[in-house]
PDB file of N, CA and C in Angstrom:
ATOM      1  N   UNK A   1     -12.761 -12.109  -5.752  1.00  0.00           N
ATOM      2  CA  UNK A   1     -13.189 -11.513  -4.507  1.00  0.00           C
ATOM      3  C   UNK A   1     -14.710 -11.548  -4.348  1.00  0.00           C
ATOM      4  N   UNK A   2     -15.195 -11.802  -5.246  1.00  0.00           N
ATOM      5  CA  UNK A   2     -16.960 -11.612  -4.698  1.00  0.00           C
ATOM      6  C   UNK A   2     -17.471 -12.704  -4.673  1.00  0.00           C
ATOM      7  N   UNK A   3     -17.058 -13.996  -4.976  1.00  0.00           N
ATOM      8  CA  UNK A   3     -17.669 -14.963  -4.297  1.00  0.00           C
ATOM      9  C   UNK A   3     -17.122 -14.984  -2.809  1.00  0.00           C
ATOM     10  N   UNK A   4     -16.018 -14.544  -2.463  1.00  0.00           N
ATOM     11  CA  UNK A   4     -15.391 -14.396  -1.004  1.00  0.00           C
ATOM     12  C   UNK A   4     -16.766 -13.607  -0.520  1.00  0.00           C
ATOM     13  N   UNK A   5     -16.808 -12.248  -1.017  1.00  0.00           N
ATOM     14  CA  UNK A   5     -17.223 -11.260  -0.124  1.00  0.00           C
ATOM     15  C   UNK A   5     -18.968 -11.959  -0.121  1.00  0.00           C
ATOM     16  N   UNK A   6     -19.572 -12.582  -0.902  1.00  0.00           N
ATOM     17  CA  UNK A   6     -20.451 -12.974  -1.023  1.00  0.00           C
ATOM     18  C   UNK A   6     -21.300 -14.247   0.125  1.00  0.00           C
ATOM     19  N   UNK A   7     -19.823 -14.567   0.782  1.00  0.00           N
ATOM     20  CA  UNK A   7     -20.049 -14.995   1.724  1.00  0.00           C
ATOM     21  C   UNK A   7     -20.065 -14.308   2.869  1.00  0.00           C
ATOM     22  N   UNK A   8     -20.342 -13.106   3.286  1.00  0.00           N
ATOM     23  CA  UNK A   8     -19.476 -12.656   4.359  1.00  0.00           C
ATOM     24  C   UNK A   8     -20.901 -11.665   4.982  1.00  0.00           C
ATOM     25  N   UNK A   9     -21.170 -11.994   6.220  1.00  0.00           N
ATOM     26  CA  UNK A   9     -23.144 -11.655   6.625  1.00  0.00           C
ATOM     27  C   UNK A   9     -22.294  -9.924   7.285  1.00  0.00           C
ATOM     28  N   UNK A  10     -22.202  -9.101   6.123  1.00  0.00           N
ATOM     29  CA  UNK A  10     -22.008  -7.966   6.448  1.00  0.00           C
ATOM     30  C   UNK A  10     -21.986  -6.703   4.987  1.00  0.00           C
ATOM     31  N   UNK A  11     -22.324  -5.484   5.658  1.00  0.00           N
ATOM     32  CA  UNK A  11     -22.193  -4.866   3.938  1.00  0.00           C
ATOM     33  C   UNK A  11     -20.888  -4.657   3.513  1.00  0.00           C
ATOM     34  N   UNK A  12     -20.610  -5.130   2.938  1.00  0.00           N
ATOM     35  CA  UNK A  12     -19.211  -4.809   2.311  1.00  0.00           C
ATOM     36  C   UNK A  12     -19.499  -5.374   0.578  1.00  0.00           C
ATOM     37  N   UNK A  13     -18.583  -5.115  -0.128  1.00  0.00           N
ATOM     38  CA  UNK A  13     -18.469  -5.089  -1.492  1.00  0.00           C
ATOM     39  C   UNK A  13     -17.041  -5.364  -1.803  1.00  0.00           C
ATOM     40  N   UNK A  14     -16.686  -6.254  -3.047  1.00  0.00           N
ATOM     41  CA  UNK A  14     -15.565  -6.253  -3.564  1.00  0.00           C
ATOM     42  C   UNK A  14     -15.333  -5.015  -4.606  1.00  0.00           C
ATOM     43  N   UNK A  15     -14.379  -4.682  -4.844  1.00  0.00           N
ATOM     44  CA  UNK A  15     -13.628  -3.700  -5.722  1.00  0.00           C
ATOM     45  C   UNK A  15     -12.361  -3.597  -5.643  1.00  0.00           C
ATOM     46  N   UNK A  16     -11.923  -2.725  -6.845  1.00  0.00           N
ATOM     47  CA  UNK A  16     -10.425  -3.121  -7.353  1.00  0.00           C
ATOM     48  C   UNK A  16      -9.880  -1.828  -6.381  1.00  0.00           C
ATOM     49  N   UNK A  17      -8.570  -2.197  -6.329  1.00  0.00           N
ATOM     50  CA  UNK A  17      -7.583  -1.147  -5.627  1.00  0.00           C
ATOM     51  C   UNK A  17      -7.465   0.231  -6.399  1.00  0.00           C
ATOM     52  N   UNK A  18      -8.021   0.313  -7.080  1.00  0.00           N
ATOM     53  CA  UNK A  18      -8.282   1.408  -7.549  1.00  0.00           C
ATOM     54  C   UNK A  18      -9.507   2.747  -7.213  1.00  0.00           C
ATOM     55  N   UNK A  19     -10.627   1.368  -7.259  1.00  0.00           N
ATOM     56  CA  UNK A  19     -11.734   1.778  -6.507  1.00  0.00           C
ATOM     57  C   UNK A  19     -11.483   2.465  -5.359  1.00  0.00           C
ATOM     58  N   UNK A  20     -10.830   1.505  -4.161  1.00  0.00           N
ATOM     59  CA  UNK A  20     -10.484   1.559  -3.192  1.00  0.00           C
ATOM     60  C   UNK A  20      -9.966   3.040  -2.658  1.00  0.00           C
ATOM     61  N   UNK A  21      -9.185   3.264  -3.595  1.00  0.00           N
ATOM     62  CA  UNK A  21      -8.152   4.551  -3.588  1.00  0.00           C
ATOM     63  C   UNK A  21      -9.026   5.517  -3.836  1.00  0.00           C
ATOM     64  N   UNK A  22     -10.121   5.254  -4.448  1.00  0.00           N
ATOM     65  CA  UNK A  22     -11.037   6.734  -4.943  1.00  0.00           C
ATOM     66  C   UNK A  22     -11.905   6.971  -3.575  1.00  0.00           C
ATOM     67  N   UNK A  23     -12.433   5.651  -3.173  1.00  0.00           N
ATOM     68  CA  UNK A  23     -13.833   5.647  -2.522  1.00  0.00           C
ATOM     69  C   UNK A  23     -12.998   6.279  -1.008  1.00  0.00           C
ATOM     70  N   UNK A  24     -11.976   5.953  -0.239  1.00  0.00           N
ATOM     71  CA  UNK A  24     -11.714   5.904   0.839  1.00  0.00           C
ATOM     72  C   UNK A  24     -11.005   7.004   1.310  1.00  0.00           C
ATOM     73  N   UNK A  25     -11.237   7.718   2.867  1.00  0.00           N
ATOM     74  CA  UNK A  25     -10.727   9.129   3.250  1.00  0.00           C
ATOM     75  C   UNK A  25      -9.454   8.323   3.703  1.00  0.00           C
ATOM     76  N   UNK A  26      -9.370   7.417   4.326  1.00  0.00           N
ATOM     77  CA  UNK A  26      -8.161   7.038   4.646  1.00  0.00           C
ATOM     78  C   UNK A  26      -8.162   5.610   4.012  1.00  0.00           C
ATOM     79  N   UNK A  27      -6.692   5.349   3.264  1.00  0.00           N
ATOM     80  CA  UNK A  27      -6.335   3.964   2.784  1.00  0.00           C
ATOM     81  C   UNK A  27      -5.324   2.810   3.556  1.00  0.00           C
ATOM     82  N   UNK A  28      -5.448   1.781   3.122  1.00  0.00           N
ATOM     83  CA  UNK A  28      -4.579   0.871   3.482  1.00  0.00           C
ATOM     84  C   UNK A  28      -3.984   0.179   2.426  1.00  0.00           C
ATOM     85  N   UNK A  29      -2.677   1.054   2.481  1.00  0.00           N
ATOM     86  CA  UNK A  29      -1.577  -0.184   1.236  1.00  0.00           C
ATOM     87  C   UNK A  29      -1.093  -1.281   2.206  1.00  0.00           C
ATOM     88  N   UNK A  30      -1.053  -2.094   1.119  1.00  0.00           N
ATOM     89  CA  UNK A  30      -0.409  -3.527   2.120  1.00  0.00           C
ATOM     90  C   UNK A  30      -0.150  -3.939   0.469  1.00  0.00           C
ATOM     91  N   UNK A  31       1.180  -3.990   0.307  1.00  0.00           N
ATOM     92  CA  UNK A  31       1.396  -4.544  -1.278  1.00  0.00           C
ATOM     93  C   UNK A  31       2.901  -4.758  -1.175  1.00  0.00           C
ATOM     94  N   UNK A  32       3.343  -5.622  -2.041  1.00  0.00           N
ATOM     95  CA  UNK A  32       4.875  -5.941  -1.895  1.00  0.00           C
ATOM     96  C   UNK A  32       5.620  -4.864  -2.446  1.00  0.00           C
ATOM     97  N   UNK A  33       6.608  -4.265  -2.068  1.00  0.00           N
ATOM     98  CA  UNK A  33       7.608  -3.018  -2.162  1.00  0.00           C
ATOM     99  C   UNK A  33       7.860  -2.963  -3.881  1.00  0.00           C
ATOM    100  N   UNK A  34       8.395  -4.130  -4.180  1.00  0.00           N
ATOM    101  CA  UNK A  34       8.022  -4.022  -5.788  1.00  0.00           C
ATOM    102  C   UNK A  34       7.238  -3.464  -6.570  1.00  0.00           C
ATOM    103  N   UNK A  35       5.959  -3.378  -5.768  1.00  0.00           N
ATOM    104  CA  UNK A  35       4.599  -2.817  -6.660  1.00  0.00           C
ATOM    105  C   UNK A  35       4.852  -1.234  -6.193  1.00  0.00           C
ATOM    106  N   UNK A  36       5.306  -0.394  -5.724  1.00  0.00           N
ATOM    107  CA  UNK A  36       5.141   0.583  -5.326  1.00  0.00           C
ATOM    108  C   UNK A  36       5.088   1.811  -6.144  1.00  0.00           C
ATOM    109  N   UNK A  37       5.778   1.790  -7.473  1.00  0.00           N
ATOM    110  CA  UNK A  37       5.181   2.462  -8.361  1.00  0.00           C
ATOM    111  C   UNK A  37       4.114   2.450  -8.581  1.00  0.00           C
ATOM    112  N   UNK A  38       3.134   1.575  -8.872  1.00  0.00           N
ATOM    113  CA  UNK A  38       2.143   1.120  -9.348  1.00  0.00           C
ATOM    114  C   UNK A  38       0.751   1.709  -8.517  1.00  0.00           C
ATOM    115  N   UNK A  39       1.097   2.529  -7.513  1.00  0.00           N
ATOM    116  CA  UNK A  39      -0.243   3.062  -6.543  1.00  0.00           C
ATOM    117  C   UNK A  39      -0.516   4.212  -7.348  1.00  0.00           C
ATOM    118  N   UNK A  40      -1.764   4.258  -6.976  1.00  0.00           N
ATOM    119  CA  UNK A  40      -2.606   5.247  -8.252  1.00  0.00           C
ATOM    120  C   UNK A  40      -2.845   6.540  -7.720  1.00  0.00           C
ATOM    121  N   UNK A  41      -1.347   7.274  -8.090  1.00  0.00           N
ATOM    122  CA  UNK A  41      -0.932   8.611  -7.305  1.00  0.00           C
ATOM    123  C   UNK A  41      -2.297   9.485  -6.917  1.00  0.00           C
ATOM    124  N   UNK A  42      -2.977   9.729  -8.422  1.00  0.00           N
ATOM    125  CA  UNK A  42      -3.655  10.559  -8.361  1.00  0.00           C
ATOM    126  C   UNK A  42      -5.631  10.448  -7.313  1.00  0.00           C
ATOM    127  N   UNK A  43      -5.527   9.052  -6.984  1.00  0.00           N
ATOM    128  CA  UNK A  43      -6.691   8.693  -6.244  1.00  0.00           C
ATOM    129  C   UNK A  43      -6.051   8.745  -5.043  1.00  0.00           C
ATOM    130  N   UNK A  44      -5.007   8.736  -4.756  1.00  0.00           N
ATOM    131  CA  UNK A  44      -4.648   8.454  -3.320  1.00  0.00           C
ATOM    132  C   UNK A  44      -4.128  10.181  -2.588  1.00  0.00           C
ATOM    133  N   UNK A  45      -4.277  11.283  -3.728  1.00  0.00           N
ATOM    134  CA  UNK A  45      -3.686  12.378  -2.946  1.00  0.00           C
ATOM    135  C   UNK A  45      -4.630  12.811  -1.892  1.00  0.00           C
ATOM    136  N   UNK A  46      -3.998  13.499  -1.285  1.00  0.00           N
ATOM    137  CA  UNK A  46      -4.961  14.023  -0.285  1.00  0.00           C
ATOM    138  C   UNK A  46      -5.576  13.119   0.399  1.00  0.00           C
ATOM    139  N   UNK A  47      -5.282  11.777   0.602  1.00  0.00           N
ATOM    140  CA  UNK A  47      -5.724  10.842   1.565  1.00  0.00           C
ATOM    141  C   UNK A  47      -4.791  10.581   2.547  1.00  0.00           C
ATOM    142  N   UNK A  48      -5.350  10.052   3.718  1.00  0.00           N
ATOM    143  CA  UNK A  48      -4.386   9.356   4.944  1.00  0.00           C
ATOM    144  C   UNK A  48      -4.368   8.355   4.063  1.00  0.00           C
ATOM    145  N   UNK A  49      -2.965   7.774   4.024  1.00  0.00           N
ATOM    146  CA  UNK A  49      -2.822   6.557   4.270  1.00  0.00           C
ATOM    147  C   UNK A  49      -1.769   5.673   4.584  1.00  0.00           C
ATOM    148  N   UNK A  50      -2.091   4.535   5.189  1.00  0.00           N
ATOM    149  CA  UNK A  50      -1.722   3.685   6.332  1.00  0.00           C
ATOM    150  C   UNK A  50      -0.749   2.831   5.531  1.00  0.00           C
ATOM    151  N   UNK A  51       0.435   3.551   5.718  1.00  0.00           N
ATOM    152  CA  UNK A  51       1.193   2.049   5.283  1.00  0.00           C
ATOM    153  C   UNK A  51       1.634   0.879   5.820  1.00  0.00           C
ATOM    154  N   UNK A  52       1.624  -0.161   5.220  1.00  0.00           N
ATOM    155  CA  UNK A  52       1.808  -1.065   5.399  1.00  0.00           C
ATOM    156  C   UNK A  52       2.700  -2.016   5.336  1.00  0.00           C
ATOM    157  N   UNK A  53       3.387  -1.598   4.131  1.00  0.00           N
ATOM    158  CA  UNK A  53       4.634  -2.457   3.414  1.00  0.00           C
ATOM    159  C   UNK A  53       5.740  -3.103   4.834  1.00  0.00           C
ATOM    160  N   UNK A  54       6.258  -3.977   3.929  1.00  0.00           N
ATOM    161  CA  UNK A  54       7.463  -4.489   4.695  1.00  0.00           C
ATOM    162  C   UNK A  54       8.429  -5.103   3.359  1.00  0.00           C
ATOM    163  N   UNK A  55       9.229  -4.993   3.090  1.00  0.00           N
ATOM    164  CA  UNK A  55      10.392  -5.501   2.042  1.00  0.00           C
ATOM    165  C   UNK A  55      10.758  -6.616   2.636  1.00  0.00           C
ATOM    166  N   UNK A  56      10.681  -7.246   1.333  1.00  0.00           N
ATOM    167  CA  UNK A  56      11.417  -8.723   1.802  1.00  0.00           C
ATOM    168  C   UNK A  56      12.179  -9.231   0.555  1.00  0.00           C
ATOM    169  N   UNK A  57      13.607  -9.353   0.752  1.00  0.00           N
ATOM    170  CA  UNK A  57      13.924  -9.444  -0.548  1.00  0.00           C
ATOM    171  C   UNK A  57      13.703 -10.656  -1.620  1.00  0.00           C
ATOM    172  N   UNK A  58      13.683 -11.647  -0.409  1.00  0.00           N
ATOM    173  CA  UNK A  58      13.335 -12.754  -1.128  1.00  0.00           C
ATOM    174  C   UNK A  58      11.961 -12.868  -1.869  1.00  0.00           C
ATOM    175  N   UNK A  59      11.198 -12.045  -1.598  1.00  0.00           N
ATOM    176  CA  UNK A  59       9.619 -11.957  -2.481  1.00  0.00           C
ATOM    177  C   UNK A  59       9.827 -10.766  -2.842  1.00  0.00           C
ATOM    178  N   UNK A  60      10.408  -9.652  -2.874  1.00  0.00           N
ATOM    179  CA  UNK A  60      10.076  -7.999  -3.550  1.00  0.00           C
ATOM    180  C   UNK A  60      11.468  -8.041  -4.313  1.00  0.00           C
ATOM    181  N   UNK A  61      12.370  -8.439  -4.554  1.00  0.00           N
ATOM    182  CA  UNK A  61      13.692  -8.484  -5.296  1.00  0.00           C
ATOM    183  C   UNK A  61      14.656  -7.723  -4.621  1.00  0.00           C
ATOM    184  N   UNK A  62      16.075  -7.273  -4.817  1.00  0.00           N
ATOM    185  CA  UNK A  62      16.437  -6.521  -4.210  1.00  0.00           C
ATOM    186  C   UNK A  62      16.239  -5.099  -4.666  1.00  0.00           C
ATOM    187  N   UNK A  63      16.508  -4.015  -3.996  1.00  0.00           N
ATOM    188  CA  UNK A  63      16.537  -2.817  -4.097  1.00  0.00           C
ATOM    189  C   UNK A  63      17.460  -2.269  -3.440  1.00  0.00           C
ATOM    190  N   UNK A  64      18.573  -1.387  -4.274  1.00  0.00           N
ATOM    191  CA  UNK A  64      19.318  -0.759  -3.931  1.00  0.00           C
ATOM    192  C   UNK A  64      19.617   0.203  -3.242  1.00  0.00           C
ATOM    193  N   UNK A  65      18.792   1.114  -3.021  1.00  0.00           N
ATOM    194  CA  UNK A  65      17.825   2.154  -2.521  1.00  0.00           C
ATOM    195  C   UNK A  65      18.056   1.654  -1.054  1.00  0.00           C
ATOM    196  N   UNK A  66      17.031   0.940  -0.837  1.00  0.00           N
ATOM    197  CA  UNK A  66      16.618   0.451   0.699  1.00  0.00           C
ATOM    198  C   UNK A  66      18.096  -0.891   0.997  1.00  0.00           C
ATOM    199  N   UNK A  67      18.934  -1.257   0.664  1.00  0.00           N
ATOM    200  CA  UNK A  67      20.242  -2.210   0.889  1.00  0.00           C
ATOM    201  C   UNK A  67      21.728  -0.881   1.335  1.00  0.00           C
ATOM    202  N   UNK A  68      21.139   0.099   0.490  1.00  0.00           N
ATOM    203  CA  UNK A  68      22.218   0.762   1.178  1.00  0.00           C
ATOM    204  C   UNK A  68      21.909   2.190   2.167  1.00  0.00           C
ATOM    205  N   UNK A  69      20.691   1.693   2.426  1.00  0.00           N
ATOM    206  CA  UNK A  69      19.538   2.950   3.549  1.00  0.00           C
ATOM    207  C   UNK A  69      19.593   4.095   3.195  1.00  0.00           C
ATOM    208  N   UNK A  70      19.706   4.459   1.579  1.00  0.00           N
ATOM    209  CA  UNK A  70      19.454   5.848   1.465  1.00  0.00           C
ATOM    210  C   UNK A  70      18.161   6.472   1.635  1.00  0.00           C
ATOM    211  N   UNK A  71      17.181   4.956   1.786  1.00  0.00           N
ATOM    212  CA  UNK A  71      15.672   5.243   1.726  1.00  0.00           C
ATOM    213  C   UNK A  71      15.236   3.933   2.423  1.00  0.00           C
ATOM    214  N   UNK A  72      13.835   4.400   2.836  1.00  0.00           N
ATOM    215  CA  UNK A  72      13.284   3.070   3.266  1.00  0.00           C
ATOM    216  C   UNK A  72      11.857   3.094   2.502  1.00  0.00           C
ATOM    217  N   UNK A  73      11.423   2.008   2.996  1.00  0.00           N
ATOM    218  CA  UNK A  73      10.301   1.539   2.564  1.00  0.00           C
ATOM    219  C   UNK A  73       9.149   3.014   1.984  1.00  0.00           C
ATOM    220  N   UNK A  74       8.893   3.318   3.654  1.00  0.00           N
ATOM    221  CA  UNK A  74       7.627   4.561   2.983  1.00  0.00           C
ATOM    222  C   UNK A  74       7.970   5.439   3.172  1.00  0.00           C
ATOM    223  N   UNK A  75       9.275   6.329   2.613  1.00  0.00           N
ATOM    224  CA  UNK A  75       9.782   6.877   1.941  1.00  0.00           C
ATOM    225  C   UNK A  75       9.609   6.632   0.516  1.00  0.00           C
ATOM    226  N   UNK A  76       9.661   5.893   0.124  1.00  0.00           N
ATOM    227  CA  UNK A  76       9.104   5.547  -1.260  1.00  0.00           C
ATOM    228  C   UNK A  76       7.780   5.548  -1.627  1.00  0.00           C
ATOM    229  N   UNK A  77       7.256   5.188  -0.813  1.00  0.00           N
ATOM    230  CA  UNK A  77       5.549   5.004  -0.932  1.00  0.00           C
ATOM    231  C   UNK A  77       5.328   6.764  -0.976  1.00  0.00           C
ATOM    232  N   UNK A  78       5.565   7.553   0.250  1.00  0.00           N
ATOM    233  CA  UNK A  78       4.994   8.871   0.047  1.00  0.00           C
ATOM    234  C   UNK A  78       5.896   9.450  -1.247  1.00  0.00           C
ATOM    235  N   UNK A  79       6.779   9.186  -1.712  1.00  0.00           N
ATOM    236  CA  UNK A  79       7.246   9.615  -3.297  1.00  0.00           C
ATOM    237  C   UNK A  79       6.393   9.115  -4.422  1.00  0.00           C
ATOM    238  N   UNK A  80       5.869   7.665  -4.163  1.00  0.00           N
ATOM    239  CA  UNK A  80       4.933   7.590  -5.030  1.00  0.00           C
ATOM    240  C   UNK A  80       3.586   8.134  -4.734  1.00  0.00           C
ATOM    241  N   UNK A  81       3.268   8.879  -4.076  1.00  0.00           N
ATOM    242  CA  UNK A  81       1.501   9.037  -3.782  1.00  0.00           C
ATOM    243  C   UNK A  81       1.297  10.400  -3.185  1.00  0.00           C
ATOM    244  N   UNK A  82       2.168  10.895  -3.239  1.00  0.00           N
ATOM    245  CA  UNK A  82       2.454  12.953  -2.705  1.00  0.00           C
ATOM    246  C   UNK A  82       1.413  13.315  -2.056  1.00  0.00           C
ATOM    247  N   UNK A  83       1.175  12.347  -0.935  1.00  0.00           N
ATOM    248  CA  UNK A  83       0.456  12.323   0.423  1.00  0.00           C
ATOM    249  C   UNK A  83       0.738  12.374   1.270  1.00  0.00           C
ATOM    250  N   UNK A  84      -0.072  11.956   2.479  1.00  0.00           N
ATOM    251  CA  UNK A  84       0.573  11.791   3.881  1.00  0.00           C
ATOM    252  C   UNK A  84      -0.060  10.551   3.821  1.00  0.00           C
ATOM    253  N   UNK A  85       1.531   9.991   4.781  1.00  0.00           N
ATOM    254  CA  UNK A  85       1.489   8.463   5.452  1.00  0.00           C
ATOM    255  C   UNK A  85       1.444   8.076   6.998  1.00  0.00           C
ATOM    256  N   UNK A  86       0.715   7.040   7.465  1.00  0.00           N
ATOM    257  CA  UNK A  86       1.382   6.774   8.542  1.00  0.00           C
ATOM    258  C   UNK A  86       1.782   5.443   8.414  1.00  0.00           C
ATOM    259  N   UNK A  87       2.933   4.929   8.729  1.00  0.00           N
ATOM    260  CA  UNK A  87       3.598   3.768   9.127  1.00  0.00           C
ATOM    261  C   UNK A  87       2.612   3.256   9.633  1.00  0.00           C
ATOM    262  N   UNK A  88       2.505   1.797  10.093  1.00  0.00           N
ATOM    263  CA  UNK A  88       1.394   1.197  10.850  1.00  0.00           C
ATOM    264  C   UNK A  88       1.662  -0.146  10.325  1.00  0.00           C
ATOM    265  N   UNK A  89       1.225  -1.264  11.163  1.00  0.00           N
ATOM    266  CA  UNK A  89       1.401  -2.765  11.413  1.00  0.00           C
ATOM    267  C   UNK A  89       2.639  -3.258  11.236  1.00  0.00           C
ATOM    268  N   UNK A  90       4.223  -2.420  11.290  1.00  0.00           N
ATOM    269  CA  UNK A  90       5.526  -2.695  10.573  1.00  0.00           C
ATOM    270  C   UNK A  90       5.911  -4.259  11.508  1.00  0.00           C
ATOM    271  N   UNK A  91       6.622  -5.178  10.649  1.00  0.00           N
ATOM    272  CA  UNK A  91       6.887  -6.505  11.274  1.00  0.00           C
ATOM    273  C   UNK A  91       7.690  -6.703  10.170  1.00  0.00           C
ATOM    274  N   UNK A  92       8.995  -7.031  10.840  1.00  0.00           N
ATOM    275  CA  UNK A  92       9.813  -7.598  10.180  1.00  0.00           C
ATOM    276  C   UNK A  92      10.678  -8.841  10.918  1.00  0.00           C
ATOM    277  N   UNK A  93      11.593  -9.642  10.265  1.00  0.00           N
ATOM    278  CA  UNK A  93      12.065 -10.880  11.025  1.00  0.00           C
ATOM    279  C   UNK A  93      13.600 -10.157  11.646  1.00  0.00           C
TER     280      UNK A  93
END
């Protein structure tokens, strides 16, 4: 990312999603449904944030969970991150 951002005639900085999660009042997940454990509960409490996800099984595997709609997508996300979410950019085929 920082030769990317290194190009880019504005202030911005690369950093890890972790960073991200600390530095920001409101976040943006955008990560494949698979990874959704993996958000870093404790940087992201008490933040807005914007989810993003969309499941796709053919790239996130299946999930049982969301195949038989006991849950959806960010339903899971706010179980992993004991925040508040808002849905936002949802697109599916």
């Amino acid at each position: 990312m920082a030769g990317l951002v290194a190009g880019v005639d504005a202030p911005v900085e690369a950093a890890t999603a972790q960073d991200a999660a600390r530095f920001g009042e409101l976040v943006v997940v955008t990560i494949p449904c698979g990874h959704i454990g993996q958000l870093p509960e404790a940087d992201l409490r008490d933040k807005v944030v914007m989810d993003t996800c969309n499941c796709y099984p053919e790239r996130d595997g299946r999930d049982v969970e969301l195949d038989d709609d006991s849950t959806t997508s960010s339903e899971k996300v706010l179980a992993a991150i004991s925040g508040n979410i808002v849905k936002t950019f949802n697109a599916m085929y």
